[in-house]
PDB file of N, CA and C in Angstrom:
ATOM      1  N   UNK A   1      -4.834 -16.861  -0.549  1.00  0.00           N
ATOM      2  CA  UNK A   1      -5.363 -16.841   0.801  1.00  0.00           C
ATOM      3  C   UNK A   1      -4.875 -18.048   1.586  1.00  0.00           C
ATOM      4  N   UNK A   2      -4.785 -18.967   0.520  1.00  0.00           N
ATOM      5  CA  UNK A   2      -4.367 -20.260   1.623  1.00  0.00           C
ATOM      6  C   UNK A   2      -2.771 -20.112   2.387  1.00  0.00           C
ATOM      7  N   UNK A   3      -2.005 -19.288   1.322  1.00  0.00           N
ATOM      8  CA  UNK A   3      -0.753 -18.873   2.374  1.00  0.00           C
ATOM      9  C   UNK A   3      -0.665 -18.167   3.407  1.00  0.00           C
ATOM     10  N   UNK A   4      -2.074 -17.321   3.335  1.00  0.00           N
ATOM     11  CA  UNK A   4      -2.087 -16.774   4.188  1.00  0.00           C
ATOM     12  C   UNK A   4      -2.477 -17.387   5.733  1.00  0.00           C
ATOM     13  N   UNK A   5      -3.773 -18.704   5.593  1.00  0.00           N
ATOM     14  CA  UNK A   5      -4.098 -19.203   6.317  1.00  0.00           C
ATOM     15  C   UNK A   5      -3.021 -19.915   7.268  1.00  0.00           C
ATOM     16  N   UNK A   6      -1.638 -20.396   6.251  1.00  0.00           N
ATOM     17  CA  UNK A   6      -1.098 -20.908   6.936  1.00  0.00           C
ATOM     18  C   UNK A   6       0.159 -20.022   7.452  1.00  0.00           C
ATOM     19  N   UNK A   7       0.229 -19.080   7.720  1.00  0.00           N
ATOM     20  CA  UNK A   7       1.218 -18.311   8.314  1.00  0.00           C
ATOM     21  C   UNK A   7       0.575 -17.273   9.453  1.00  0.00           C
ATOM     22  N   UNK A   8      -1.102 -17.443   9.835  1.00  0.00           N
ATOM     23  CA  UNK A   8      -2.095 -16.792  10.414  1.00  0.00           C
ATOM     24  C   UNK A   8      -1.114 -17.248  12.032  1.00  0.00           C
ATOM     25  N   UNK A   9      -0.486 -18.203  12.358  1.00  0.00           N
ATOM     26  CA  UNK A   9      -0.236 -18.065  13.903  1.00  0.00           C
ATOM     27  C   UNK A   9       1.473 -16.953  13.732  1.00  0.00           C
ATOM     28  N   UNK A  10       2.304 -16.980  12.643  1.00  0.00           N
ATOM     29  CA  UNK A  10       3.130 -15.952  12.795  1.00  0.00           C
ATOM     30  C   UNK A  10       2.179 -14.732  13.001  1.00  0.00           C
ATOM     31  N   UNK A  11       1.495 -14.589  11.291  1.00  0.00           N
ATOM     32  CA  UNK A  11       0.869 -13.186  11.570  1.00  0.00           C
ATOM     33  C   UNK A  11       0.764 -12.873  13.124  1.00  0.00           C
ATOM     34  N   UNK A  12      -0.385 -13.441  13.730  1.00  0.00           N
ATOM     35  CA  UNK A  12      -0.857 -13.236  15.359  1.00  0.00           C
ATOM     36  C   UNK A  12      -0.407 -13.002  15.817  1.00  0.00           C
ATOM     37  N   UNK A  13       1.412 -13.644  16.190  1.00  0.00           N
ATOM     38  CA  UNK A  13       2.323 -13.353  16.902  1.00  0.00           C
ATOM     39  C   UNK A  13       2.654 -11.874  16.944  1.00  0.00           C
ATOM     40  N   UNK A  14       2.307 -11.634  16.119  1.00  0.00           N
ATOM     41  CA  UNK A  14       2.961  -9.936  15.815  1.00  0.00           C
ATOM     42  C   UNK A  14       1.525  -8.466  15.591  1.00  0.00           C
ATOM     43  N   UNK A  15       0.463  -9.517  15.923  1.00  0.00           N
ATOM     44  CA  UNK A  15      -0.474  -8.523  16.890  1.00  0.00           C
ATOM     45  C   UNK A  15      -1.402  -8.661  15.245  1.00  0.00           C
ATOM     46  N   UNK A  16      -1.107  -9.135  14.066  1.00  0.00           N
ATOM     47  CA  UNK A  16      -2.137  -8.912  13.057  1.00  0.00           C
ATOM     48  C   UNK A  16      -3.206  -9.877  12.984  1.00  0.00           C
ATOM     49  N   UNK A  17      -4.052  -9.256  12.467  1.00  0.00           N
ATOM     50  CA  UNK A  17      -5.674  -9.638  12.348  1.00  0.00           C
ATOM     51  C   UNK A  17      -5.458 -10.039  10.376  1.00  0.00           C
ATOM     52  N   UNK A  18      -5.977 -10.904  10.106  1.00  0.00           N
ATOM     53  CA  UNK A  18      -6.009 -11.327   8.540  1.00  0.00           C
ATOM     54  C   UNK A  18      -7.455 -10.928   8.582  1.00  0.00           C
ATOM     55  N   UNK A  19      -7.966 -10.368   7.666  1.00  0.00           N
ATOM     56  CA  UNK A  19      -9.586 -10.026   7.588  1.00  0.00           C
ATOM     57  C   UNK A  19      -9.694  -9.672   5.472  1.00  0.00           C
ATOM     58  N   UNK A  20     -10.526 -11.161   5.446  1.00  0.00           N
ATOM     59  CA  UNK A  20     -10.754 -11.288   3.814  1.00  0.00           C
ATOM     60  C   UNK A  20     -11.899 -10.148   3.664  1.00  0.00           C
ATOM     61  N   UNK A  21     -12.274  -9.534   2.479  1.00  0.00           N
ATOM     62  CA  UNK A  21     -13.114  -8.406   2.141  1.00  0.00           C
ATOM     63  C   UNK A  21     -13.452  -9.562   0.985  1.00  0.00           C
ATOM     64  N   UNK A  22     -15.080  -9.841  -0.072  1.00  0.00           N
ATOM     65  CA  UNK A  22     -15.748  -9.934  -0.726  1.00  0.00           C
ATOM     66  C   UNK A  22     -16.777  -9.246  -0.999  1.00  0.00           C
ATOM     67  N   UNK A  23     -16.707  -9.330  -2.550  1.00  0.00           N
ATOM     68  CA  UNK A  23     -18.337  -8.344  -3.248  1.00  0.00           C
ATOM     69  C   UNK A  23     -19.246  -9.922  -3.065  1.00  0.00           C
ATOM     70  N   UNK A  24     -18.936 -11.018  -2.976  1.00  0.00           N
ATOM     71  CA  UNK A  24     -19.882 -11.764  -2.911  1.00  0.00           C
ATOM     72  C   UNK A  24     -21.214 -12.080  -1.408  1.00  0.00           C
ATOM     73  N   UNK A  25     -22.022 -12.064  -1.913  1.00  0.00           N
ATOM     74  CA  UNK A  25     -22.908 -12.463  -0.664  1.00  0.00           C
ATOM     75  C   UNK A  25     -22.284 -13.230   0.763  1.00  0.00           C
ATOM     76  N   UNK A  26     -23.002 -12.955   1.602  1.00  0.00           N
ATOM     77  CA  UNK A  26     -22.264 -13.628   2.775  1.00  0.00           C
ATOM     78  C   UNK A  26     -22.434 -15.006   2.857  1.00  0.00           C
ATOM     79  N   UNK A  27     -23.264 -15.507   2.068  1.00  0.00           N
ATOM     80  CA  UNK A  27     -23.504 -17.102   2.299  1.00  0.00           C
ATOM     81  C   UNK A  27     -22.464 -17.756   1.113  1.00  0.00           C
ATOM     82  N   UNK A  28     -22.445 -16.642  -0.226  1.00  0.00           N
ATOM     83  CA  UNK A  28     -20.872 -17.752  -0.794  1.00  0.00           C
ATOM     84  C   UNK A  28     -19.750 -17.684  -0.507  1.00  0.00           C
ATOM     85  N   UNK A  29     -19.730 -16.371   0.398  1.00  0.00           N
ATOM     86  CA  UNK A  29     -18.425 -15.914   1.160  1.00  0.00           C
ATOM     87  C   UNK A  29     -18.040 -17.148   2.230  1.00  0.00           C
ATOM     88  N   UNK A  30     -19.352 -17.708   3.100  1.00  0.00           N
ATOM     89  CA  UNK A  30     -19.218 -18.572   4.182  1.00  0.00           C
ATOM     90  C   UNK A  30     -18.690 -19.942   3.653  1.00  0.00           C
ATOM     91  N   UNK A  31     -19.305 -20.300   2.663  1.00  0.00           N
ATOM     92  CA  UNK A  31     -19.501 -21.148   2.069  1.00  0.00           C
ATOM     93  C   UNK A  31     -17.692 -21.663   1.262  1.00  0.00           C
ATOM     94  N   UNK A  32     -16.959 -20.780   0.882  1.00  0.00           N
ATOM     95  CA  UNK A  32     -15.958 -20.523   0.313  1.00  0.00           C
ATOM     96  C   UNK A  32     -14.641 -20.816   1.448  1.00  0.00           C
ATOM     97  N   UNK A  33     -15.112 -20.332   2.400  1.00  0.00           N
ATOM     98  CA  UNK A  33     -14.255 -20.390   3.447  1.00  0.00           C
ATOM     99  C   UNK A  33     -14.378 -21.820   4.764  1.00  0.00           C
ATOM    100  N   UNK A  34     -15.698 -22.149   4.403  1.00  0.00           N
ATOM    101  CA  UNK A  34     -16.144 -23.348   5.082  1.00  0.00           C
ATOM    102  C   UNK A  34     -15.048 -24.653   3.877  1.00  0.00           C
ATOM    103  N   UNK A  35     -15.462 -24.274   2.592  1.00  0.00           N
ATOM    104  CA  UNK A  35     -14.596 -25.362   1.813  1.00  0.00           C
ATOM    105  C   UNK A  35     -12.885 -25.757   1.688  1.00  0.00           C
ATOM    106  N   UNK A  36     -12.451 -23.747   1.965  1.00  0.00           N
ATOM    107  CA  UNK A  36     -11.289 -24.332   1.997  1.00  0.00           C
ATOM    108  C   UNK A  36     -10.542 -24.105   3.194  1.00  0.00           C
ATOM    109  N   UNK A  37     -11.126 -24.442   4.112  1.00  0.00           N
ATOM    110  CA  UNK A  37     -10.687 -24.329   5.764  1.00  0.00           C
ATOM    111  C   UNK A  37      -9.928 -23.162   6.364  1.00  0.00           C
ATOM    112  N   UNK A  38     -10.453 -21.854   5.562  1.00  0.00           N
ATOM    113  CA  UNK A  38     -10.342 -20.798   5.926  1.00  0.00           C
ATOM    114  C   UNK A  38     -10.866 -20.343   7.468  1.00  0.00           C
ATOM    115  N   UNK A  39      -9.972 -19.981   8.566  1.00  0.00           N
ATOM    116  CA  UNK A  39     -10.374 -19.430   9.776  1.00  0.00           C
ATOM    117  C   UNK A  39     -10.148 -18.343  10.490  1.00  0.00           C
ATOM    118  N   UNK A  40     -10.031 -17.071   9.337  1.00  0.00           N
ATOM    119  CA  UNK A  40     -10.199 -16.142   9.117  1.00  0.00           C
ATOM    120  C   UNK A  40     -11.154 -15.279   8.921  1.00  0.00           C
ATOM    121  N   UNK A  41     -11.281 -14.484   9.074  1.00  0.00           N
ATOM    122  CA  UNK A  41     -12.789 -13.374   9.528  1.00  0.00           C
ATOM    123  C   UNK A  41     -12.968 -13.203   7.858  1.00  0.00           C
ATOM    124  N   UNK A  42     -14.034 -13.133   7.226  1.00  0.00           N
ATOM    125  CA  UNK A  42     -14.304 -12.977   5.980  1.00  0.00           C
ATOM    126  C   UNK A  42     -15.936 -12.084   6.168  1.00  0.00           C
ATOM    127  N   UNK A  43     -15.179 -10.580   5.442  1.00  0.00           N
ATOM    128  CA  UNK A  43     -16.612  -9.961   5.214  1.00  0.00           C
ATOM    129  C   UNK A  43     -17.145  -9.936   3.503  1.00  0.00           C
ATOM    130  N   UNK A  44     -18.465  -9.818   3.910  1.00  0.00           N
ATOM    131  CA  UNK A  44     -19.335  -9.251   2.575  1.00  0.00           C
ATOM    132  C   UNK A  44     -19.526  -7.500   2.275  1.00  0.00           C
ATOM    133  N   UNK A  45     -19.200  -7.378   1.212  1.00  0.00           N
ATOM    134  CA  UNK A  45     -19.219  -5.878   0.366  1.00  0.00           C
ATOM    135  C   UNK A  45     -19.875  -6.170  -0.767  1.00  0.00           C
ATOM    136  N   UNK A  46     -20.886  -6.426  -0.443  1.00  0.00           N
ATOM    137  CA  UNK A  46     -22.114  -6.596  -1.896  1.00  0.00           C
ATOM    138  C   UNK A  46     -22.158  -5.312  -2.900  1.00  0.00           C
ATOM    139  N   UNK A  47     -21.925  -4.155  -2.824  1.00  0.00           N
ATOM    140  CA  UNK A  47     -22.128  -2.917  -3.032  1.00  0.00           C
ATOM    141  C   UNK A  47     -20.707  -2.748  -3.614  1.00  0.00           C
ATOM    142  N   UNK A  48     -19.909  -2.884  -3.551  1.00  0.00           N
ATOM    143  CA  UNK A  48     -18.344  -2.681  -3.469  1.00  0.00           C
ATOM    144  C   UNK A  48     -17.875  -1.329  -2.998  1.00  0.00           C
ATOM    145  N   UNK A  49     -18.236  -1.366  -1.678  1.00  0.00           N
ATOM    146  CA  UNK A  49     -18.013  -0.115  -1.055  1.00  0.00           C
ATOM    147  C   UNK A  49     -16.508   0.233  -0.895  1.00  0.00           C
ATOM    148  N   UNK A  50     -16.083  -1.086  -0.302  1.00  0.00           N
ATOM    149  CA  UNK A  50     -14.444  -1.504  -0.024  1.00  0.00           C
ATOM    150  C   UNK A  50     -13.711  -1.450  -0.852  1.00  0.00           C
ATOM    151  N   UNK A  51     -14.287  -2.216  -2.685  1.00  0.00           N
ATOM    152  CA  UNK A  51     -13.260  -2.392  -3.641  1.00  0.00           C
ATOM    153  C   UNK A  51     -13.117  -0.476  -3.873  1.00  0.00           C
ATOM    154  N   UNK A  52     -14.209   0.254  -4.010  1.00  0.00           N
ATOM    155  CA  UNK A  52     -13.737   1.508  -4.449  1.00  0.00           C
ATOM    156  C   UNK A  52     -12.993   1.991  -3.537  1.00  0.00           C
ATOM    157  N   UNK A  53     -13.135   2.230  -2.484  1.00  0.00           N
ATOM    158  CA  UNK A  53     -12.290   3.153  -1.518  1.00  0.00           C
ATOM    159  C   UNK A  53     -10.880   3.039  -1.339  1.00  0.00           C
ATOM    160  N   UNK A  54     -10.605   2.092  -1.444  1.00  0.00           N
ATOM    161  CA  UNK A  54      -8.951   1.260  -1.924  1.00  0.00           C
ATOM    162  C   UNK A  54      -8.473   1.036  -2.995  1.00  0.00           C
ATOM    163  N   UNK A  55      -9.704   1.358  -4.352  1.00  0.00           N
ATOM    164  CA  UNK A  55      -9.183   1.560  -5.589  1.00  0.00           C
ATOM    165  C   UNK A  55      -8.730   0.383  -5.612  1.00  0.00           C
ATOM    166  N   UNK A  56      -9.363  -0.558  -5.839  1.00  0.00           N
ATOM    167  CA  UNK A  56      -9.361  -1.987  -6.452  1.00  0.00           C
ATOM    168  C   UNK A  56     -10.403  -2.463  -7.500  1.00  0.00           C
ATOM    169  N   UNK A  57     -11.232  -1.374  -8.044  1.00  0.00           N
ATOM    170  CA  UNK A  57     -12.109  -1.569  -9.298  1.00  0.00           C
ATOM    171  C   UNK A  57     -11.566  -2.262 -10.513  1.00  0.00           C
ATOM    172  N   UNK A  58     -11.817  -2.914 -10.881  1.00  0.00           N
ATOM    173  CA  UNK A  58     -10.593  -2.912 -12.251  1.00  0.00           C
ATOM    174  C   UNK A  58     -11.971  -3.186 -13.578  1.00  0.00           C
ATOM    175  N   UNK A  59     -12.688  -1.980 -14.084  1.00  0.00           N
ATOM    176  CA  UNK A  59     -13.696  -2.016 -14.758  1.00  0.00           C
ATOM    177  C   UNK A  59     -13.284  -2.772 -15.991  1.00  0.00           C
ATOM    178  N   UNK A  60     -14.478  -3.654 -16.464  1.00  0.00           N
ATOM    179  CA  UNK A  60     -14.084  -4.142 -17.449  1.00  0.00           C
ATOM    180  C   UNK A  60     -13.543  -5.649 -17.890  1.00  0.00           C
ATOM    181  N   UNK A  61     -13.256  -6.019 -16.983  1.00  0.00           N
ATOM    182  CA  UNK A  61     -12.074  -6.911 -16.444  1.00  0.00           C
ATOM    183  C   UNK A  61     -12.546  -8.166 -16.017  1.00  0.00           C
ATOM    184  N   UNK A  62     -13.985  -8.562 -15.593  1.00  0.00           N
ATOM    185  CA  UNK A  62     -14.454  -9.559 -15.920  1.00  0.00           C
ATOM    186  C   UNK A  62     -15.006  -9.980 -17.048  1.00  0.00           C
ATOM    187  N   UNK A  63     -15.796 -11.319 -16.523  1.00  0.00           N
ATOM    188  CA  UNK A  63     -16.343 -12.020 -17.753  1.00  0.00           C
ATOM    189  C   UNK A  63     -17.654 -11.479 -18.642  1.00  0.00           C
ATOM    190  N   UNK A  64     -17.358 -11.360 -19.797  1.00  0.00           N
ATOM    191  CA  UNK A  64     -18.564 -10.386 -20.951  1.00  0.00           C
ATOM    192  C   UNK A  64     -18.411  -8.892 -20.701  1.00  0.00           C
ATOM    193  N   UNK A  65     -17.132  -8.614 -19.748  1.00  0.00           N
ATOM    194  CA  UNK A  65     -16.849  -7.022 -19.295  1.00  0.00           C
ATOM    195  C   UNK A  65     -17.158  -6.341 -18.687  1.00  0.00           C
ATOM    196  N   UNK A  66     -17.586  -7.120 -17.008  1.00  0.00           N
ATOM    197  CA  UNK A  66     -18.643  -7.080 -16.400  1.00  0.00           C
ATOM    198  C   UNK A  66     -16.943  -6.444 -15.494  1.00  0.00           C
ATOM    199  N   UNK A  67     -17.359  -5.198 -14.619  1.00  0.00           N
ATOM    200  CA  UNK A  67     -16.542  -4.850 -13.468  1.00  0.00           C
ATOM    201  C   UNK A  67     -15.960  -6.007 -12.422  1.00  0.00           C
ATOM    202  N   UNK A  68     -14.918  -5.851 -12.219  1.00  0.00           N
ATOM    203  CA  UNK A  68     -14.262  -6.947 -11.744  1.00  0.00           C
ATOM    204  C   UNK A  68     -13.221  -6.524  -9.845  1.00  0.00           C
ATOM    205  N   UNK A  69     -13.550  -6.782  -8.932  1.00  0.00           N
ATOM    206  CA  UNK A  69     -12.395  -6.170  -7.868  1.00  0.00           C
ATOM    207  C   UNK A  69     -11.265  -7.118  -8.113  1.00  0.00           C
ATOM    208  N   UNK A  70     -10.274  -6.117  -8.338  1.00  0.00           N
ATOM    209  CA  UNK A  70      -8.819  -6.443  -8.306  1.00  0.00           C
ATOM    210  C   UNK A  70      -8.329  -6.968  -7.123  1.00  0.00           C
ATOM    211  N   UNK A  71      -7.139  -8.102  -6.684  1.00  0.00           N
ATOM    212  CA  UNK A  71      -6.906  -8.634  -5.281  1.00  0.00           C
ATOM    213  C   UNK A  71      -6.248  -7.344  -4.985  1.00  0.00           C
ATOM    214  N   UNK A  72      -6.275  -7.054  -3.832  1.00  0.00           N
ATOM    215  CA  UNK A  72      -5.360  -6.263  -3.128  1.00  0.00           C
ATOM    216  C   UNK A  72      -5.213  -6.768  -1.364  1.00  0.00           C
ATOM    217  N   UNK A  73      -3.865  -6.439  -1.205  1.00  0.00           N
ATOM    218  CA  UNK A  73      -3.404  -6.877   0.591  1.00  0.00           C
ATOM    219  C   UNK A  73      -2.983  -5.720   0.861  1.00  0.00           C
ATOM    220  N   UNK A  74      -3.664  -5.224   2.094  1.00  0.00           N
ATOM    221  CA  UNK A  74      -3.289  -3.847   3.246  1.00  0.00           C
ATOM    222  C   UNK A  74      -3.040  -4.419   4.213  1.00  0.00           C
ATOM    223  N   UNK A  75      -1.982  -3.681   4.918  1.00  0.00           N
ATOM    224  CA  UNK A  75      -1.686  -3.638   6.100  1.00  0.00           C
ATOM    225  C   UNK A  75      -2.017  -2.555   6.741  1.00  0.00           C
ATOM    226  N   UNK A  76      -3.126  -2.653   7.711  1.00  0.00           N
ATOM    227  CA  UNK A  76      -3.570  -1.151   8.197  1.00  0.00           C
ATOM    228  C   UNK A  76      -3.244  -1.190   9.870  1.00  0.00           C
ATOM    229  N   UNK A  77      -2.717   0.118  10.266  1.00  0.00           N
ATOM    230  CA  UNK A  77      -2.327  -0.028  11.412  1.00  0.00           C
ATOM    231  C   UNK A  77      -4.153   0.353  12.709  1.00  0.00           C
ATOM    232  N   UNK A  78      -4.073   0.034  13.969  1.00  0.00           N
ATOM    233  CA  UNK A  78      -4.811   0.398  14.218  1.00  0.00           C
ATOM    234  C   UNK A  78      -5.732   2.146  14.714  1.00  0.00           C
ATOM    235  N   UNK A  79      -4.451   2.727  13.911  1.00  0.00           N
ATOM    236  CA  UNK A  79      -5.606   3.947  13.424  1.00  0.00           C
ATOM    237  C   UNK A  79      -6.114   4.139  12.291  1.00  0.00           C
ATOM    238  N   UNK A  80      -6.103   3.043  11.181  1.00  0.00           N
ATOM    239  CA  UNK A  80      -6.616   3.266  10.043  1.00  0.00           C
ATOM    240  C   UNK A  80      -5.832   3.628   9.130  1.00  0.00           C
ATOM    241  N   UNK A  81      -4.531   3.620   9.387  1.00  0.00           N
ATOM    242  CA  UNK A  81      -3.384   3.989   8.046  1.00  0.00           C
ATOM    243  C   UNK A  81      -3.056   2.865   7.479  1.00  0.00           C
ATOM    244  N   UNK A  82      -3.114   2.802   6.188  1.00  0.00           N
ATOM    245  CA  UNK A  82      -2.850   1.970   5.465  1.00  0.00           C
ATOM    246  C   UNK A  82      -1.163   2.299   5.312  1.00  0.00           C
ATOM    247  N   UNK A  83      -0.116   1.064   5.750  1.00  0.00           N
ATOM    248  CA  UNK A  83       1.188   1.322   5.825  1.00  0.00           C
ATOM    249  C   UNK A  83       1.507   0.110   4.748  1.00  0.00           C
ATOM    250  N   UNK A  84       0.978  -0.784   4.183  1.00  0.00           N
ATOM    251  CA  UNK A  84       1.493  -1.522   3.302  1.00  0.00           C
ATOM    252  C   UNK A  84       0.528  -1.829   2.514  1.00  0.00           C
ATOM    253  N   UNK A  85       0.923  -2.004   0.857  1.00  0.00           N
ATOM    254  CA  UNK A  85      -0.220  -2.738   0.104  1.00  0.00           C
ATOM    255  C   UNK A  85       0.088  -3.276  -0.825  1.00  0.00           C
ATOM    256  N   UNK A  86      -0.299  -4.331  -1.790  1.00  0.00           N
ATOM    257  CA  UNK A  86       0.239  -4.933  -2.827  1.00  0.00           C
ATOM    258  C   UNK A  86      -0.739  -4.922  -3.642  1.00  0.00           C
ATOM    259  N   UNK A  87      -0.745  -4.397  -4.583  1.00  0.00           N
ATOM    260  CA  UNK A  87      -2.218  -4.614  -6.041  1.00  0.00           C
ATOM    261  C   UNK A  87      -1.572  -5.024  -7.066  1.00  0.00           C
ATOM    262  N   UNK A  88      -2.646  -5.845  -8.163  1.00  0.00           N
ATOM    263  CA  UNK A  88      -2.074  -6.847  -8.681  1.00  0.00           C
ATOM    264  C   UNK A  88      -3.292  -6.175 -10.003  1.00  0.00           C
ATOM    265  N   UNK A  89      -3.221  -6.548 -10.927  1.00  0.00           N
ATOM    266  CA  UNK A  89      -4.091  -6.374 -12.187  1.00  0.00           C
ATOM    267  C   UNK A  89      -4.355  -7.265 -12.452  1.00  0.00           C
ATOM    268  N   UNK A  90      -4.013  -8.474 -11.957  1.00  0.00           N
ATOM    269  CA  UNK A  90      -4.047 -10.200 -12.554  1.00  0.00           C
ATOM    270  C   UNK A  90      -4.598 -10.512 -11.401  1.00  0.00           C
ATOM    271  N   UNK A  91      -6.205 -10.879 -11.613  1.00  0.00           N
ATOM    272  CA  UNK A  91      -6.742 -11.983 -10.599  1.00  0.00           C
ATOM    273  C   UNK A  91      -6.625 -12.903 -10.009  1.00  0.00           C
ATOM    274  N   UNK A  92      -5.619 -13.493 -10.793  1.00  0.00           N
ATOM    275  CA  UNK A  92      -4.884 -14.732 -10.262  1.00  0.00           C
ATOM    276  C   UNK A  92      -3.500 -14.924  -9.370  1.00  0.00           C
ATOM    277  N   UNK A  93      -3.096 -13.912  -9.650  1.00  0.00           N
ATOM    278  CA  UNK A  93      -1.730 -13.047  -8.787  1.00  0.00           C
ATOM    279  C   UNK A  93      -2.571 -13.125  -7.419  1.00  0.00           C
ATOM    280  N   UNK A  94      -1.536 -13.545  -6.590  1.00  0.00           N
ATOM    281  CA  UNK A  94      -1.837 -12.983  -4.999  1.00  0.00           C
ATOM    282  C   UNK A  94      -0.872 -12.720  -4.399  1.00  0.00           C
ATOM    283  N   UNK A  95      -1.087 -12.547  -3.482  1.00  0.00           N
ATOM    284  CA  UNK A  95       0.373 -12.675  -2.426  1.00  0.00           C
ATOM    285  C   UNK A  95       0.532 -13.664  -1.547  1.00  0.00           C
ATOM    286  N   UNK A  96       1.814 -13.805  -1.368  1.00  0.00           N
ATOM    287  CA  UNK A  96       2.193 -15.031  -0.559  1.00  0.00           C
ATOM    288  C   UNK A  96       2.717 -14.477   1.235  1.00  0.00           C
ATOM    289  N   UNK A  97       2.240 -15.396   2.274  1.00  0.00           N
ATOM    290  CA  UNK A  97       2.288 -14.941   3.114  1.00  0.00           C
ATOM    291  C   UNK A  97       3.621 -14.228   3.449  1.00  0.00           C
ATOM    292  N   UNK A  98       4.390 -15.173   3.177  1.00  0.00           N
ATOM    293  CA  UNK A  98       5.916 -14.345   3.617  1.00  0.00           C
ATOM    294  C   UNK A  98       6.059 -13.593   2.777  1.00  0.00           C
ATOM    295  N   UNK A  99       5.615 -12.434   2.174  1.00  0.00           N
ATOM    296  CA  UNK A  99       5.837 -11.154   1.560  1.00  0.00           C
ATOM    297  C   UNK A  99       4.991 -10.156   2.543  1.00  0.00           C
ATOM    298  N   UNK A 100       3.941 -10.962   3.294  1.00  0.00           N
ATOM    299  CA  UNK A 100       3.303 -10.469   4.460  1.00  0.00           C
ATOM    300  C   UNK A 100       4.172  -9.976   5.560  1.00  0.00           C
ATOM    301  N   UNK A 101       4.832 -10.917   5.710  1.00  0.00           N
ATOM    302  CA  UNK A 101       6.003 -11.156   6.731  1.00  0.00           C
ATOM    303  C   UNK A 101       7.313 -10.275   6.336  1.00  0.00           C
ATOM    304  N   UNK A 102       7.178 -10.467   4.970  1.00  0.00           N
ATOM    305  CA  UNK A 102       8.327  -9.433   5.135  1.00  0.00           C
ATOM    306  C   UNK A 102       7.927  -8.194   5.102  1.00  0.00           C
ATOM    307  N   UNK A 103       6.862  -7.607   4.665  1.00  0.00           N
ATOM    308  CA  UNK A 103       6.517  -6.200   4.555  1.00  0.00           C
ATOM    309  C   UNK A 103       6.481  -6.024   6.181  1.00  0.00           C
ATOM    310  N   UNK A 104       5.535  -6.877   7.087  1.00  0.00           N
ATOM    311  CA  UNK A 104       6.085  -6.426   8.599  1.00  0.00           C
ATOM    312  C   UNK A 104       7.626  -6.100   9.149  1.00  0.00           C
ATOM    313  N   UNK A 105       8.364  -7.036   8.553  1.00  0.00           N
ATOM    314  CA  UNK A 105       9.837  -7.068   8.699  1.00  0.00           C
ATOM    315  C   UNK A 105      10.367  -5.282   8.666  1.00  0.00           C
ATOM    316  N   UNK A 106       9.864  -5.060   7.671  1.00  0.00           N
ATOM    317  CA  UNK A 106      10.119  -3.784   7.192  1.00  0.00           C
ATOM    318  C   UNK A 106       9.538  -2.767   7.455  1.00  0.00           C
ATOM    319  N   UNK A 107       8.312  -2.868   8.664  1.00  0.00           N
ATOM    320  CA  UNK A 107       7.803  -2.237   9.116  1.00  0.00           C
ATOM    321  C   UNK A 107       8.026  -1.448  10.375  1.00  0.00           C
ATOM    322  N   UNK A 108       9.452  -2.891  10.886  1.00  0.00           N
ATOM    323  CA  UNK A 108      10.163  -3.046  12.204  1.00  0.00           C
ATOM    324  C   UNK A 108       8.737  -3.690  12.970  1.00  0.00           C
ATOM    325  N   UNK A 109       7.504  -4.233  12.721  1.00  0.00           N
ATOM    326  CA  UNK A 109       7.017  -4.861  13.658  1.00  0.00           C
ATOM    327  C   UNK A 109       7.596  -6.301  13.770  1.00  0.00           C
ATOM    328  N   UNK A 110       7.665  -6.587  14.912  1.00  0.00           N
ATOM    329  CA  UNK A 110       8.386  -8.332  15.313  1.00  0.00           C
ATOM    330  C   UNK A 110       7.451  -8.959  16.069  1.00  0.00           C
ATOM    331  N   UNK A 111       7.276 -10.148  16.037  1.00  0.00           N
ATOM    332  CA  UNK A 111       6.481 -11.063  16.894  1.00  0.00           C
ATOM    333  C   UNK A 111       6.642 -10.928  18.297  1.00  0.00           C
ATOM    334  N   UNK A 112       5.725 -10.877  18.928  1.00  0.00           N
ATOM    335  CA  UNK A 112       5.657 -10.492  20.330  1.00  0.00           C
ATOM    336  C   UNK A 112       5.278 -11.592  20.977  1.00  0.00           C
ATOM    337  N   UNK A 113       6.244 -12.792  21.608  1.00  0.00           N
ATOM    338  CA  UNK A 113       6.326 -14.003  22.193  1.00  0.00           C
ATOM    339  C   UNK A 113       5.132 -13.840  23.506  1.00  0.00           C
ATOM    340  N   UNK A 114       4.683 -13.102  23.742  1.00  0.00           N
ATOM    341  CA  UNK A 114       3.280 -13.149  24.710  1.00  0.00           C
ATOM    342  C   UNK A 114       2.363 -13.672  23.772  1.00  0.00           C
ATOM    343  N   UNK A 115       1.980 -13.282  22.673  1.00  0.00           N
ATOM    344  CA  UNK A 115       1.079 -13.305  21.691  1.00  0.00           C
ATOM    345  C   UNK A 115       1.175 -14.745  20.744  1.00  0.00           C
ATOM    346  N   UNK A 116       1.948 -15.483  21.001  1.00  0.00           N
ATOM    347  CA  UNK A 116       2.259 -16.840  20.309  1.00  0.00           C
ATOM    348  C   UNK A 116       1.415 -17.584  21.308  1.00  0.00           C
ATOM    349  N   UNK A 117       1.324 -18.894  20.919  1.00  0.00           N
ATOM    350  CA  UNK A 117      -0.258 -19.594  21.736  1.00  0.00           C
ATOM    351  C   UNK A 117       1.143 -19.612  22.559  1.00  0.00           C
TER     352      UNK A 117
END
């Protein structure tokens, strides 16, 4: 996430919204993002409504074998199509922003110099 934080004024440029999803409560969610100077929209999915619907469950897979959400990055356009995604089986795996950047690349979306501060 932190690559992501720091590539958030390209993202923008090119019209994207970064929006973190958590099964954790909203106060360790806040709390998480207050610590590591995350300024990015971060929701709560206590329920894991989100991890199922995107098929990011990865049962089993935590600690004592407790259900675990897998990272996953979408790129959803604004009708709701998911046009890019990266899933990982390794919790610790993420993605790095410029794979962000390049999946836009490849999307043909380009930064739109109105949209840069």
């Amino acid at each position: 996430m932190r690559s992501l934080q720091e590539k958030l004024p390209e993202l923008g440029s090119r019209g994207v919204t970064v929006v973190a999803v958590s099964v954790d409560p909203p106060d360790v969610t806040a709390a998480l993002a207050a610590k590591q100077g995350y300024t990015f929209r971060f929701l709560s999915d206590p329920k894991g409504e989100v991890v199922r619907r995107y098929d990011l469950l990865h049962p089993g897979a935590g600690p004592g074998g407790a259900d675990l959400s897998r990272p996953g990055e979408f790129l959803i356009d604004s009708s709701g199509t998911v046009r890019w995604r990266n899933l990982t089986e390794d919790y610790k795996v993420r993605v790095r922003g410029q794979q962000v950047l390049d999946a836009l690349d490849s999307l043909g979306v380009r930064p739109n110099p109105a949209k840069s501060h």
